[in-house]
Protein backbone atom coordinates (compact mmCIF):
# COMPACT_ATOMS: atom_id res chain seq x y z
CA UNK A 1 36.21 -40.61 51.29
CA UNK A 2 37.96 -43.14 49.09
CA UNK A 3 40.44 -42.35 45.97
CA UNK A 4 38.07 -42.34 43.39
CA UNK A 5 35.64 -39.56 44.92
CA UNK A 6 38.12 -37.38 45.99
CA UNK A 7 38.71 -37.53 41.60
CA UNK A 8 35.32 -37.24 41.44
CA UNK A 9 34.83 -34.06 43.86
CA UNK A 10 38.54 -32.14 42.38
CA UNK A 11 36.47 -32.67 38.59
CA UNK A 12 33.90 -31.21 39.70
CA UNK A 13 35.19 -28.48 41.44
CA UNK A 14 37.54 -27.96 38.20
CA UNK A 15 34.51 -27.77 36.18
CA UNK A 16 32.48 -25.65 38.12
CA UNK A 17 35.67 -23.10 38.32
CA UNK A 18 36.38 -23.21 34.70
CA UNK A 19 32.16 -22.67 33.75
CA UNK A 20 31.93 -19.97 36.36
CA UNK A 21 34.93 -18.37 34.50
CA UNK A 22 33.80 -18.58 31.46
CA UNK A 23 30.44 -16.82 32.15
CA UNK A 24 32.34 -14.04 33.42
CA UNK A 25 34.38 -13.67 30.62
CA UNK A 26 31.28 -14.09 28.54
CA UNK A 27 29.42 -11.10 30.56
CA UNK A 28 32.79 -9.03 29.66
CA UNK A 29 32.50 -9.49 26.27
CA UNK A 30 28.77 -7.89 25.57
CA UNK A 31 30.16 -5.38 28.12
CA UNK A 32 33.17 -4.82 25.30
CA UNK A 33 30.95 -5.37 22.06
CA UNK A 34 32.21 -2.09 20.62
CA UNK A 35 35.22 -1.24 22.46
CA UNK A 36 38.62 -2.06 20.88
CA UNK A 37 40.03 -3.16 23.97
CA UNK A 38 39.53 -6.11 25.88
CA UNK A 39 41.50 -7.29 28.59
CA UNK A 40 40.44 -11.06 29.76
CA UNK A 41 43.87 -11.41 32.01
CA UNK A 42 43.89 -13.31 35.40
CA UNK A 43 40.08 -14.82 34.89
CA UNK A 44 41.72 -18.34 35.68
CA UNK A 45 40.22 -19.13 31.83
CA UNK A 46 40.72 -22.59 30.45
CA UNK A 47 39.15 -21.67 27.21
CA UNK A 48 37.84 -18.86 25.19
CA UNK A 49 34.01 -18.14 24.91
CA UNK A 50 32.75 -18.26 21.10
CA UNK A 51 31.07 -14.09 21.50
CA UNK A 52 35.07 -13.44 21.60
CA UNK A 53 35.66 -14.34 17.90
CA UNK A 54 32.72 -11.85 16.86
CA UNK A 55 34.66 -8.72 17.72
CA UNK A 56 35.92 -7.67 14.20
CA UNK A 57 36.82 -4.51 15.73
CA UNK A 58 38.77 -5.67 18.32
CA UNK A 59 42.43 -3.91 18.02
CA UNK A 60 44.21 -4.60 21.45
CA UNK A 61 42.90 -8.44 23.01
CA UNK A 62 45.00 -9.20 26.68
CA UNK A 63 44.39 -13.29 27.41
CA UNK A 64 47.46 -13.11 30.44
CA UNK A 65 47.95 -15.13 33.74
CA UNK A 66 45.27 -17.86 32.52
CA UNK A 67 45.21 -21.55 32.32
CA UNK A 68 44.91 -21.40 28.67
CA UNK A 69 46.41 -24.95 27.10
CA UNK A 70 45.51 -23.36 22.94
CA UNK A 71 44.13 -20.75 21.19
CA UNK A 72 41.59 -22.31 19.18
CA UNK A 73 41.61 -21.63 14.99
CA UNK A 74 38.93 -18.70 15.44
CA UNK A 75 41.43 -16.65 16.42
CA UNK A 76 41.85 -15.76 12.75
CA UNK A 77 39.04 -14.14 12.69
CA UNK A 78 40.23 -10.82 14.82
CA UNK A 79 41.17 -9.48 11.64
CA UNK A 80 41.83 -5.84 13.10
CA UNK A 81 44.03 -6.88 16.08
CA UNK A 82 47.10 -4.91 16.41
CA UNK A 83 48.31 -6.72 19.81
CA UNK A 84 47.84 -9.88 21.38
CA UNK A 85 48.88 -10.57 24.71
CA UNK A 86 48.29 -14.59 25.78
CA UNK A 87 51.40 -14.35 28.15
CA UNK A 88 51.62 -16.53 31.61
CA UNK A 89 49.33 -19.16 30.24
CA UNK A 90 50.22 -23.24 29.13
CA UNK A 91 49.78 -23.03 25.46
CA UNK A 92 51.94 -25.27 23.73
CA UNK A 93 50.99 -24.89 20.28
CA UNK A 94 49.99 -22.11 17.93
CA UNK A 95 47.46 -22.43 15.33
CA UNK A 96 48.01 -21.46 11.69
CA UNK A 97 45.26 -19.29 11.50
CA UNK A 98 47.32 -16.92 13.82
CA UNK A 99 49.06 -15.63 10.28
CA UNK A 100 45.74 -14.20 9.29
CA UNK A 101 46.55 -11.46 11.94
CA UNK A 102 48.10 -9.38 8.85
CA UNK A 103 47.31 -5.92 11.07
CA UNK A 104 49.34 -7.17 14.21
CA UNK A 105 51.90 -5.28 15.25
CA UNK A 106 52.55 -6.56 19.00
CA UNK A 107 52.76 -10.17 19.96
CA UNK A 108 53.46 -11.04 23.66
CA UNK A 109 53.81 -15.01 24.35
CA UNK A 110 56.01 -15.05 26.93
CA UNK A 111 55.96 -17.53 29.87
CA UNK A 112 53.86 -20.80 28.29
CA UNK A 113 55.15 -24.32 27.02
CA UNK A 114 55.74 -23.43 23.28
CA UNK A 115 57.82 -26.05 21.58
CA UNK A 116 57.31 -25.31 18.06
CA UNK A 117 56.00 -22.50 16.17
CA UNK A 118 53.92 -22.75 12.56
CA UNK A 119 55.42 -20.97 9.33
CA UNK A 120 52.17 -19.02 9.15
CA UNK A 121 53.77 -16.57 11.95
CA UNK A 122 56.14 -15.49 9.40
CA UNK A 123 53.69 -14.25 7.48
CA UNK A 124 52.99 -11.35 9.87
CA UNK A 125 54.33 -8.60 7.93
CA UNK A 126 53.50 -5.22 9.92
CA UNK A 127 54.66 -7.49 13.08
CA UNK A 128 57.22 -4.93 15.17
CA UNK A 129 57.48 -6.88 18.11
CA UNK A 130 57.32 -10.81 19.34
CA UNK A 131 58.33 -11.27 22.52
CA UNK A 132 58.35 -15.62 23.11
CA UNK A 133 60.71 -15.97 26.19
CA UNK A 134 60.48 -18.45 28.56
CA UNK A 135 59.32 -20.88 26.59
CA UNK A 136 59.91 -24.34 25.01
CA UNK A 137 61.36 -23.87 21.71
CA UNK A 138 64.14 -25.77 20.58
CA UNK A 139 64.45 -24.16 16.79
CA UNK A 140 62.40 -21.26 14.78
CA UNK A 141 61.01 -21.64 11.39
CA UNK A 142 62.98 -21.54 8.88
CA UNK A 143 61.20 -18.22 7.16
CA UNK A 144 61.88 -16.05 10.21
CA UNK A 145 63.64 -13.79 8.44
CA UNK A 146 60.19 -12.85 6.29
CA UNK A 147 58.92 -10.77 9.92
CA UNK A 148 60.35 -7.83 7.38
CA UNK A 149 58.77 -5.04 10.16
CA UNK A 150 60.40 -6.94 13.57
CA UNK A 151 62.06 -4.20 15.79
CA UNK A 152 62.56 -6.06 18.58
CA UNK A 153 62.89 -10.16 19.47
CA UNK A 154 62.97 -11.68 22.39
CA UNK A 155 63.36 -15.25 22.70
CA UNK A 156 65.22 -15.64 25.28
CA UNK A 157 64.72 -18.66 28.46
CA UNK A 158 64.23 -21.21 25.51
CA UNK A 159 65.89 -24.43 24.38
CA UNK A 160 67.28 -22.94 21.02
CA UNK A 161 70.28 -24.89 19.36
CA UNK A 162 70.55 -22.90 16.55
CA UNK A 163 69.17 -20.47 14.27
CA UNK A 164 68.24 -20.01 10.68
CA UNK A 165 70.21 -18.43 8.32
CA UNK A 166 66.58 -16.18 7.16
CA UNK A 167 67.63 -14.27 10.35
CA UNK A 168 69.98 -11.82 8.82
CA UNK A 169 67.24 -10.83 7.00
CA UNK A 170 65.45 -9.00 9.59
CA UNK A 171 66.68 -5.39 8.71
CA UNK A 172 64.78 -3.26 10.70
CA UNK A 173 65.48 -4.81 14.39
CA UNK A 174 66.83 -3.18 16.83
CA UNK A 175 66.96 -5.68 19.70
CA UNK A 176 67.65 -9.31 19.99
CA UNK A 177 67.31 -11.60 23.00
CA UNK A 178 68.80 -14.97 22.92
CA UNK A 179 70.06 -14.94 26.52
CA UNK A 180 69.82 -18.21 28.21
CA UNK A 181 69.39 -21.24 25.33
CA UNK A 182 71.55 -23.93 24.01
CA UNK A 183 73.19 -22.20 21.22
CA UNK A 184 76.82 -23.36 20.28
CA UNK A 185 77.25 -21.19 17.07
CA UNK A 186 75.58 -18.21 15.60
CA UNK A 187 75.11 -17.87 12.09
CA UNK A 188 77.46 -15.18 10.09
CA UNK A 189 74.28 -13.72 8.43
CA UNK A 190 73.62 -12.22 11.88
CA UNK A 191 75.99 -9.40 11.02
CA UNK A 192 73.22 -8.70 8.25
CA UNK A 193 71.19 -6.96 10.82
CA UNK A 194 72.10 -3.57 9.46
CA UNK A 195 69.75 -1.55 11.94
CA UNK A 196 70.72 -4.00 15.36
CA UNK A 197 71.63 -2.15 18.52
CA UNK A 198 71.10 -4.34 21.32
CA UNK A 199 72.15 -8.27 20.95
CA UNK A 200 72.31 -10.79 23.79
CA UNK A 201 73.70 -13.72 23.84
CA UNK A 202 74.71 -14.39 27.61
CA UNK A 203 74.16 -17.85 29.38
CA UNK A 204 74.80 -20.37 25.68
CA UNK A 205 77.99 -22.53 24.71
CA UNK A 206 79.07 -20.37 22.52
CA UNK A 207 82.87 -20.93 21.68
CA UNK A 208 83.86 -18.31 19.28
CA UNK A 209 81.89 -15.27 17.36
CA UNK A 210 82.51 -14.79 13.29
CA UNK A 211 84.73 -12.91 12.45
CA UNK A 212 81.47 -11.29 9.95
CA UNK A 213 80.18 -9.85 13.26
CA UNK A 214 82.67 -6.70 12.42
CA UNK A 215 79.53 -5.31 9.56
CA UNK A 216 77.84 -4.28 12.81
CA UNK A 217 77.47 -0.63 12.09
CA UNK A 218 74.77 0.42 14.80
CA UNK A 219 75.50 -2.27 17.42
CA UNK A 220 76.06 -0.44 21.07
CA UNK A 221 75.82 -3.33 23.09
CA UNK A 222 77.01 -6.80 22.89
CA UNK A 223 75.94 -8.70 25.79
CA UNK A 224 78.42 -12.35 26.03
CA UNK A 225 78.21 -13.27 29.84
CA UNK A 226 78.38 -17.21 30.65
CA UNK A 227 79.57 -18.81 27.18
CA UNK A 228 82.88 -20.41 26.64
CA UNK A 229 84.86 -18.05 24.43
CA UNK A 230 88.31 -17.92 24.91
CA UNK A 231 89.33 -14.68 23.03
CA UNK A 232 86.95 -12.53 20.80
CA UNK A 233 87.55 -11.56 17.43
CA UNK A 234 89.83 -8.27 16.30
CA UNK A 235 87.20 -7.35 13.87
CA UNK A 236 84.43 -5.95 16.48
CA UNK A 237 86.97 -2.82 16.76
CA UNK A 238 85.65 -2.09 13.19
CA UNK A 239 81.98 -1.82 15.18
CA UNK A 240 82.15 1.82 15.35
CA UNK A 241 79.18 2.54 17.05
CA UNK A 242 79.64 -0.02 19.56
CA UNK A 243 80.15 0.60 23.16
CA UNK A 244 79.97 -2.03 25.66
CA UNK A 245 81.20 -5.78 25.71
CA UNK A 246 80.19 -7.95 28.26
CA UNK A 247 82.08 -11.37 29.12
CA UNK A 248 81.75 -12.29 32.74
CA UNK A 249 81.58 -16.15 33.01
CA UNK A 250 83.72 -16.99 29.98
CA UNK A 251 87.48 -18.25 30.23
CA UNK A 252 88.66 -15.58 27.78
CA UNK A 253 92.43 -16.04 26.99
CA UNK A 254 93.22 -12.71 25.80
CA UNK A 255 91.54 -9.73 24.46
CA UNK A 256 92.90 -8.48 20.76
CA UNK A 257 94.61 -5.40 20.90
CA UNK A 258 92.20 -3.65 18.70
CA UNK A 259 89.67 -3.81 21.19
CA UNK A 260 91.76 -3.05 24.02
CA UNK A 261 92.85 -0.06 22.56
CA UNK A 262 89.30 1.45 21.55
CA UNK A 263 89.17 4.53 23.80
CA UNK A 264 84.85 4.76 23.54
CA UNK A 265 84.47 0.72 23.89
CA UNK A 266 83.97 -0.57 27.52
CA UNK A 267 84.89 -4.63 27.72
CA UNK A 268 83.03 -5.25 31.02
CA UNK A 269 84.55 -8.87 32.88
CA UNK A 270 87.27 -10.72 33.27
């Protein structure tokens, strides 16, 4: 068997995987016509049947461990969905419809090939949590800061270089993930995050902190591991509610002796 039919045999093969998939899905769906729950994980789907986008009272949709490469523009049409869950799949794009979600409330895109991300995601106002790590992205849109509802964020495993000032803006989150990206600074509006309690920032190039980071009044734990700061700045003693610092990996210099002398603050490394 020559080159050219061993293509031939591996497309149809692909084909006959990816219709047989499909009709299984498909039989799932009239299974599911009045449930609010549909789970389509680990069907080896390469795309979504049509029947899906007819569930208007679909509230919880699972699309995990696929072979998805999009999520087509229908998607809009879920009106009621509260969470979607497309992680472990190789979508490298979003669609703009996905800001017609306005119910959402849990977004889990972990583990795909996302490079960008379209404004209409900031329009997601009762959105509490998006999870995107382990992805592709290399910035965020510039209106991030608009996800009003956002609890928690995690973006971390990306390619991020920086971040938009509309961040600070997010005043109800509690946890942020930026762990493992190519940040060098971090903007001072960060320390606008009146309700943060969790922030990571382990495995970037970060050099130094602001000194604004001291307005942290709920922060408990400020994860630093693998950056390149030298020292860290006196004014996270004024943190009162904070509790652990962690710096393994960095070539600190010295530690202020503000923070050394903060009797409920734990400065893990070096």
């Amino acid at each position: 068997m020559n080159e050219t039919q061993l293509l031939k045999k591996a497309a149809c093969i692909y084909l006959s995987r990816a219709q047989e998939a499909l009709g299984q899905a498909s039989e799932k769906i009239k299974e599911s016509a009045d449930s609010k729950a549909l789970d389509l994980s680990d069907m080896e789907l390469f795309e979504l049947p049509q029947e899906l986008f007819e569930l208007k009272n679909l509230e919880n949709l699972s699309l995990d461990e696929n072979k998805l490469a999009y999520i087509p523009d229908e998607i809009g049409k879920l009106k009621n969905l509260r969470q979607l869950s497309i992680r472990g799949n190789c979508i490298m794009n979003l669609p703009e419809s996905i800001g017609l979600l306005e119910n959402l409330e849990k977004l889990y895109l972990g583990y795909n090939t996302i490079s960008e991300l379209p404004d209409s995601i900031c329009g997601l106002q009762n959105l509490k949590m998006l999870n995107l790590a382990n992805n592709l992205l290399t910035s965020l849109p510039k209106n991030i800061g608009d996800l009003k509802s956002l609890v928690k964020l995690s973006l971390h495993d990306n390619l991020l270089e920086s971040l938009p000032n509309s961040i600070g803006n997010l005043k109800n989150l509690k946890k942020l993930f930026l762990d493992n990206n190519n940040l060098s600074t971090i903007p001072a509006s960060l320390a606008n995050l009146s309700c943060l309690e969790e922030l990571v920032l382990s495995g970037n190039e970060l050099k130094s902190l602001p000194p604004e980071f001291s307005g942290f009044s709920k922060l408990k734990e400020l994860i630093l591991d693998e950056n390149q700061l030298k020292t860290l700045p006196a004014s996270l003693a004024k943190c009162a509610s904070l509790r652990l610092i962690a710096i393994n990996g960095n070539p600190i210099e010295n530690i202020p002796q503000e923070l050394l002398g903060c009797e409920t603050l734990t400065i893990d490394g070096n």
